[in-house]
N, C-alpha and C. Protein backbone atom coordinates (compact mmCIF):
# COMPACT_ATOMS: atom_id res chain seq x y z
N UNK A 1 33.90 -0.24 -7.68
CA UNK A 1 32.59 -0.03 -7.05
C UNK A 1 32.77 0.02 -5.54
N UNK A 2 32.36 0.98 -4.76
CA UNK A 2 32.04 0.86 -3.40
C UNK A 2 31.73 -0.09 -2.62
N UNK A 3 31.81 -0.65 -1.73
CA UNK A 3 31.46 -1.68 -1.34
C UNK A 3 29.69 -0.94 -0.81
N UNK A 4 29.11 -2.07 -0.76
CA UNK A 4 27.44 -1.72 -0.41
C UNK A 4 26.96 -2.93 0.73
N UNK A 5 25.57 -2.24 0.78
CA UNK A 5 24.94 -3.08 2.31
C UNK A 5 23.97 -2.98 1.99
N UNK A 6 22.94 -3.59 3.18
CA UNK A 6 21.87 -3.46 3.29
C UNK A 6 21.31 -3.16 4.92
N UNK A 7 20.79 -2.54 4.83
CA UNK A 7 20.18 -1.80 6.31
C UNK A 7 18.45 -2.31 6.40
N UNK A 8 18.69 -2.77 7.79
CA UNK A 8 17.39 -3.48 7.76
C UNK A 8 16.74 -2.42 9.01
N UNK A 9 15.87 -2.24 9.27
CA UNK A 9 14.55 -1.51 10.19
C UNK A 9 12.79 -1.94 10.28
N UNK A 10 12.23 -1.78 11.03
CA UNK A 10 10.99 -2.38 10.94
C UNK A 10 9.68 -1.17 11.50
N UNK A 11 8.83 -1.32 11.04
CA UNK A 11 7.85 -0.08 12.09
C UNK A 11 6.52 -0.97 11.86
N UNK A 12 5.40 -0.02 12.88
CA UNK A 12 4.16 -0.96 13.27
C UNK A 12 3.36 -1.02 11.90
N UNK A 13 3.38 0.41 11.00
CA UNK A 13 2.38 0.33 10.15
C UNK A 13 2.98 0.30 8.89
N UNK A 14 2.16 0.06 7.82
CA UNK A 14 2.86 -0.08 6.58
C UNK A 14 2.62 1.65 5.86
N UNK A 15 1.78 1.92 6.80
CA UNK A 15 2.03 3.82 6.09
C UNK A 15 3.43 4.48 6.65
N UNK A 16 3.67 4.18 8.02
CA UNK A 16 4.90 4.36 8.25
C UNK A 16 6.27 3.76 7.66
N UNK A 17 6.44 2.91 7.12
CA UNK A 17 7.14 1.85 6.06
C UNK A 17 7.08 2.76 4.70
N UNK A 18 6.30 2.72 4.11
CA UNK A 18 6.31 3.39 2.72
C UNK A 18 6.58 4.99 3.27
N UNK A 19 6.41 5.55 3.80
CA UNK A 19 6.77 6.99 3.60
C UNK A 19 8.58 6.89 4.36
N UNK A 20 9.20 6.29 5.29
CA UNK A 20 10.25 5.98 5.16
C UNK A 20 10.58 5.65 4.12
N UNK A 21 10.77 4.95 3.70
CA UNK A 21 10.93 3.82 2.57
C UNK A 21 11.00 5.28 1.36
N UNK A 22 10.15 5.98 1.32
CA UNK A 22 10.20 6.79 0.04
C UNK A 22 11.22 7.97 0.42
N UNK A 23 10.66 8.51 1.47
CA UNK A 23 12.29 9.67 1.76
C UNK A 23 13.15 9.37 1.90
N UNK A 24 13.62 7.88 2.13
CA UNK A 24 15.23 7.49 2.23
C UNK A 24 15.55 7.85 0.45
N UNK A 25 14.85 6.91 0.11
CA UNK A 25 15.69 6.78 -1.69
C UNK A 25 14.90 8.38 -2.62
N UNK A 26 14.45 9.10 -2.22
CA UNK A 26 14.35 10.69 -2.27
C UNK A 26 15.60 11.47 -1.97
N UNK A 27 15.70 11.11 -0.74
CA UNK A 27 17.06 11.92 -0.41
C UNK A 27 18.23 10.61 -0.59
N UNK A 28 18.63 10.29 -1.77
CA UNK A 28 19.16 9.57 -2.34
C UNK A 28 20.24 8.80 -1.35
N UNK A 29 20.06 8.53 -0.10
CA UNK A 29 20.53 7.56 1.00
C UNK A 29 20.62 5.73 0.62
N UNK A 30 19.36 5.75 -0.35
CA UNK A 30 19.20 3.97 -0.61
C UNK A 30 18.71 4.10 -2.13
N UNK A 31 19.35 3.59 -2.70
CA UNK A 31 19.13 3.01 -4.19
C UNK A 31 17.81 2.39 -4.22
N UNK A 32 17.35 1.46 -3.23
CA UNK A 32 15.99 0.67 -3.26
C UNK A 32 15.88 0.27 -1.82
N UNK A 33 14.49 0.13 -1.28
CA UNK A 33 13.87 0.04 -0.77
C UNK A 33 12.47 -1.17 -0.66
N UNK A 34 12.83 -2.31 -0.24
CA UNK A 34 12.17 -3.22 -0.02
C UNK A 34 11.10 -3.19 1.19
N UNK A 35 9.71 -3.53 0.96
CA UNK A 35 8.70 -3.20 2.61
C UNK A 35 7.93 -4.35 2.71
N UNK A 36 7.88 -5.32 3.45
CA UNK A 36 7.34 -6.42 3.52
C UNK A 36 7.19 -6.44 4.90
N UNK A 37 5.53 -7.10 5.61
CA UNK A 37 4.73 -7.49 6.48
C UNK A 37 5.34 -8.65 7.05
N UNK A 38 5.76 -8.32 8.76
CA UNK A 38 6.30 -9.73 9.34
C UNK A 38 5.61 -9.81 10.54
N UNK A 39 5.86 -10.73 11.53
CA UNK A 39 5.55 -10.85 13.12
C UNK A 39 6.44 -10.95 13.19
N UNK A 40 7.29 -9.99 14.61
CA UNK A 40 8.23 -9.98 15.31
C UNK A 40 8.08 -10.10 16.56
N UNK A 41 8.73 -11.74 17.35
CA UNK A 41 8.62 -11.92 18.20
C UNK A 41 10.11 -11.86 19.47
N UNK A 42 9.34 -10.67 20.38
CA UNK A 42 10.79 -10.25 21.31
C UNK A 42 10.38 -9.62 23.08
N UNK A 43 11.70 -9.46 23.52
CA UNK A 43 10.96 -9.11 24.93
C UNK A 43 11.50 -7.74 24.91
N UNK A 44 10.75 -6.55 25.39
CA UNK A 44 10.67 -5.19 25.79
C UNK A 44 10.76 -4.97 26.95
N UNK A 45 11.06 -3.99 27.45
CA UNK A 45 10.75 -3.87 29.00
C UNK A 45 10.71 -5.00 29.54
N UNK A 46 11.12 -6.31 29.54
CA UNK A 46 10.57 -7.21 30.64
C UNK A 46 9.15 -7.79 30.58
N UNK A 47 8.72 -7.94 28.91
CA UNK A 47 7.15 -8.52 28.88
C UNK A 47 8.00 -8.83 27.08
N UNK A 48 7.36 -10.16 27.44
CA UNK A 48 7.28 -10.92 26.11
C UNK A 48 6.32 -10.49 24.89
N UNK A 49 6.67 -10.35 23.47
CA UNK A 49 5.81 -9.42 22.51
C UNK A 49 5.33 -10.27 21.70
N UNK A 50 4.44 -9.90 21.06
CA UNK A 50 4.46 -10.27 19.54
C UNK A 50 3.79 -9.44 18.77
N UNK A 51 4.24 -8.94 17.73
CA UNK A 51 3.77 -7.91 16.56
C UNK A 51 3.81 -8.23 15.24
N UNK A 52 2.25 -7.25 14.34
CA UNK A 52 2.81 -7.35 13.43
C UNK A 52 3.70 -5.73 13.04
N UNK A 53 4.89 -6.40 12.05
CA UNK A 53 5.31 -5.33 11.62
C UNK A 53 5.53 -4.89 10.20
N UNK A 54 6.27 -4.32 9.78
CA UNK A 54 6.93 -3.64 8.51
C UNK A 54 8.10 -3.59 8.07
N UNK A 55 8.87 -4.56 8.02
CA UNK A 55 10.32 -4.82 7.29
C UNK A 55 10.75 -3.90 6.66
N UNK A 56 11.80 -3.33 6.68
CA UNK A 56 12.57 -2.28 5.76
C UNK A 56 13.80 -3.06 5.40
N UNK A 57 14.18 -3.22 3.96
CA UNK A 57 15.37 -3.92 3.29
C UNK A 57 15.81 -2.67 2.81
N UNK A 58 16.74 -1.86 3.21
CA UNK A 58 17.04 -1.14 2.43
C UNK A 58 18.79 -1.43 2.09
N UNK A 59 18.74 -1.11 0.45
CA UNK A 59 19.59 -1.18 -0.22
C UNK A 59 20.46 0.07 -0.10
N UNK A 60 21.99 0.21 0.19
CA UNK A 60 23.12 1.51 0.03
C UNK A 60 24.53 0.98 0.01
N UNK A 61 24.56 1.90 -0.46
CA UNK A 61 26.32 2.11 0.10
C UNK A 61 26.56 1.94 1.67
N UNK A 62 27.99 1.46 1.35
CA UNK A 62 28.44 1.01 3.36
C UNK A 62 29.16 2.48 3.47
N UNK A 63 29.86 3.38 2.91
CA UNK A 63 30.19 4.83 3.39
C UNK A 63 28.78 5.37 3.67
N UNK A 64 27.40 5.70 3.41
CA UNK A 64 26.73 6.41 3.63
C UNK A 64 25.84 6.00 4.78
N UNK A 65 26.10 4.42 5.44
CA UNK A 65 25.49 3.68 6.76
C UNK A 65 25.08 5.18 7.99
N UNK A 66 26.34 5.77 8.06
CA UNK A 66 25.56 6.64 9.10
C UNK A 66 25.03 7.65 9.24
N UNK A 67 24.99 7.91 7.28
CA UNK A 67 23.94 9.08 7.01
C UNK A 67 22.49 8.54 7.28
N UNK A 68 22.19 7.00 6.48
CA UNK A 68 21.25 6.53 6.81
C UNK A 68 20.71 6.08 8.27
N UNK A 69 21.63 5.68 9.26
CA UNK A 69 21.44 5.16 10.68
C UNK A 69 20.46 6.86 11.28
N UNK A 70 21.13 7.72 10.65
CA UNK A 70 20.78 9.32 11.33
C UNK A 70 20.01 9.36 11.37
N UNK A 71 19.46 9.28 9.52
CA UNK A 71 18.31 9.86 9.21
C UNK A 71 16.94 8.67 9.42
N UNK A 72 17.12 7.49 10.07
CA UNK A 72 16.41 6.81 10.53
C UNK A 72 15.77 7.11 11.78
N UNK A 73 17.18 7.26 12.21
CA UNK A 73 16.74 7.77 13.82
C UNK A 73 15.96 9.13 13.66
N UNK A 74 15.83 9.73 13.29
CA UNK A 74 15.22 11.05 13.09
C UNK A 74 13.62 11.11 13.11
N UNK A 75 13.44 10.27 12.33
CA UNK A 75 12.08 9.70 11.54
C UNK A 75 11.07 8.33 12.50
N UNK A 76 11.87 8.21 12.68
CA UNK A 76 11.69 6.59 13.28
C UNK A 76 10.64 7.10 14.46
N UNK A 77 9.25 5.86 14.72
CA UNK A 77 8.63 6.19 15.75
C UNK A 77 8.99 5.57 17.03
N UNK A 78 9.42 4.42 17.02
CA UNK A 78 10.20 3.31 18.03
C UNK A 78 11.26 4.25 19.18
N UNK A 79 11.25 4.10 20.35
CA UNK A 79 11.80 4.86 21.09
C UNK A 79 13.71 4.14 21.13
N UNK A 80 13.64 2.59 20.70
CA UNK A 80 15.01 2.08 20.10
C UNK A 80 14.56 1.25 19.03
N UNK A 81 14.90 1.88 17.61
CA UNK A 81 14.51 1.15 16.78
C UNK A 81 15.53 0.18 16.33
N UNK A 82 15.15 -0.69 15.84
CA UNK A 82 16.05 -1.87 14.93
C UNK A 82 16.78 -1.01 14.00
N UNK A 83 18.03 -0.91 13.83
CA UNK A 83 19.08 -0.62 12.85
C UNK A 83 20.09 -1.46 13.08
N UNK A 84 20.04 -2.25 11.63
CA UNK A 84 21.02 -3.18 11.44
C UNK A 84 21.77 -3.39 9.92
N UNK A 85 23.31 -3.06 10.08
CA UNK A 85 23.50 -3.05 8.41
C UNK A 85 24.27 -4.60 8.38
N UNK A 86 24.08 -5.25 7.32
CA UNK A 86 24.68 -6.09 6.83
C UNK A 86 25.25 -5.81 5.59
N UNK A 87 26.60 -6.33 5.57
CA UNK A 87 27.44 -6.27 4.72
C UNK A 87 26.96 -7.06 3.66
N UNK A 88 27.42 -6.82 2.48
CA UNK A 88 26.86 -7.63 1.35
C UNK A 88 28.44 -7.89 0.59
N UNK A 89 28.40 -9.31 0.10
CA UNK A 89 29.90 -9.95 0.00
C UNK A 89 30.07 -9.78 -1.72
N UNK A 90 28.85 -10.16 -2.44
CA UNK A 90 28.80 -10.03 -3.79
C UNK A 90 27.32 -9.63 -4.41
N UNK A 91 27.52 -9.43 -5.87
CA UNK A 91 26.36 -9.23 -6.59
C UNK A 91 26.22 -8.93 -7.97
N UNK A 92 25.46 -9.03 -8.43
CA UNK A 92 25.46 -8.35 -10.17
C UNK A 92 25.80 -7.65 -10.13
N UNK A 93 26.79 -7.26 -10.85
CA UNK A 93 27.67 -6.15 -11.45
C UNK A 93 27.06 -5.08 -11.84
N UNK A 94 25.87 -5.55 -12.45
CA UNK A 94 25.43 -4.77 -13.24
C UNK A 94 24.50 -3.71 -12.24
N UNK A 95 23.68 -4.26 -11.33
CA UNK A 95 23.25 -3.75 -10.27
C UNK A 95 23.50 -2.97 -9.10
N UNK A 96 24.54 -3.52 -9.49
CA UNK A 96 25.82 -2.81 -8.05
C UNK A 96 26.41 -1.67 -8.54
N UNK A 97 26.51 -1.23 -10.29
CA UNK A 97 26.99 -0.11 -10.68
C UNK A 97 25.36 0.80 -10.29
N UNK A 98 24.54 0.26 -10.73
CA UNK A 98 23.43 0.80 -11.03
C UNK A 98 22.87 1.53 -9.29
N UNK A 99 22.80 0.60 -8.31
CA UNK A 99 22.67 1.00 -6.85
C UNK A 99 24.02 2.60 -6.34
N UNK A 100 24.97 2.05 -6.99
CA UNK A 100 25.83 3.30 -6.67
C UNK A 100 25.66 4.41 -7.17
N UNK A 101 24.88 4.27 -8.58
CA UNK A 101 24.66 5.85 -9.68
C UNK A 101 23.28 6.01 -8.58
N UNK A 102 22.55 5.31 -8.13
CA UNK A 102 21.33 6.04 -7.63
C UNK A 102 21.23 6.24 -6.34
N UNK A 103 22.39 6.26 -5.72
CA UNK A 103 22.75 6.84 -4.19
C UNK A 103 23.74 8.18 -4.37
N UNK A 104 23.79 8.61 -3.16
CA UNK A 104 24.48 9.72 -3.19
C UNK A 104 26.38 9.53 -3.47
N UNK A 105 26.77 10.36 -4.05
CA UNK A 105 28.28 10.05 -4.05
C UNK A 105 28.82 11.15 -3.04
N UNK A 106 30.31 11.13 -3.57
CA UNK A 106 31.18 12.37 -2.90
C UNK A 106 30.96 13.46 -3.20
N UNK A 107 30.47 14.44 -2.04
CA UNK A 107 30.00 16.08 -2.41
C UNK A 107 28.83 15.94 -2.47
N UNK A 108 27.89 14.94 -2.54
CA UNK A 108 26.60 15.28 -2.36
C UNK A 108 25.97 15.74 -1.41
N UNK A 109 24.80 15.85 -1.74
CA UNK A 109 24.06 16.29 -0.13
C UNK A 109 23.23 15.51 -0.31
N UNK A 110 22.55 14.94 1.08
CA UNK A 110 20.75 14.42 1.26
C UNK A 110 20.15 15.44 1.22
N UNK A 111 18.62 15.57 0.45
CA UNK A 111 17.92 15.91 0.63
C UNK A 111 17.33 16.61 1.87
C-alpha cells in the first residue's frame, strides 16, 4: 500500500467547504473528505483575528500531495491559504486498501 496522508485546509463558509470538499474526491485527488465548523484564532497582516471557519480533513495518498496542494490553490479563496499535509504512521488495513482504490493511481488523470 502507498503510504497516505491527510491534508488539512480551512475556508470562511461551509458552501465553500462542501463544494471543495466534493471536487477534490470527484477528481479522485482524496478518497474522503471530512468538513467540520471551527474558530481560528491568528494574526494577519499585523491585526489579531478570530474566525469562524470550515475545516477540511482531507484523506490521500502522500504521491498525489502536490496534485492536491495545486488544485487547492487553484480553487481556494484565501489569498495564503492553510495547506498542511500530515503524514499518517498507521491504519486499518482494510481502509487504507480501500482509500487507495478510490484515489487516483499511476496513469491517471484528475478530473
Amino acid at each position: 500500500m502507498d503510504a497516505v496522508c491527510m491534508v488539512m485546509t480551512a475556508v470562511g463558509s461551509e458552501a465553500a467547504a462542501e463544494m471543495l470538499a466534493q471536487q477534490l474526491v470527484e477528481a479522485r485527488l482524496a478518497a474522503c473528505v471530512q468538513v467540520m465548523p471551527v474558530k481560528s484564532f491568528y494574526v494577519w497582516q499585523g491585526k489579531s483575528r478570530k474566525e469562524a471557519e470550515f475545516l477540511l480533513l482531507i484523506k490521500t495518498r502522500a504521491a498525489l500531495y502536490a496534485q492536491v496542494e495545486a488544485f487547492i490553490i487553484t480553487r481556494h479563496p484565501y489569498e495564503t491559504p492553510e495547506i498542511l499535509q500530515v503524514p499518517v504512521s498507521a491504519g486499518a488495513n482494510a481502509y487504507l486498501q480501500w482509500l487507495g482504490a478510490a484515489t487516483l493511481g499511476a496513469g491517471d488523470q484528475a478530473l
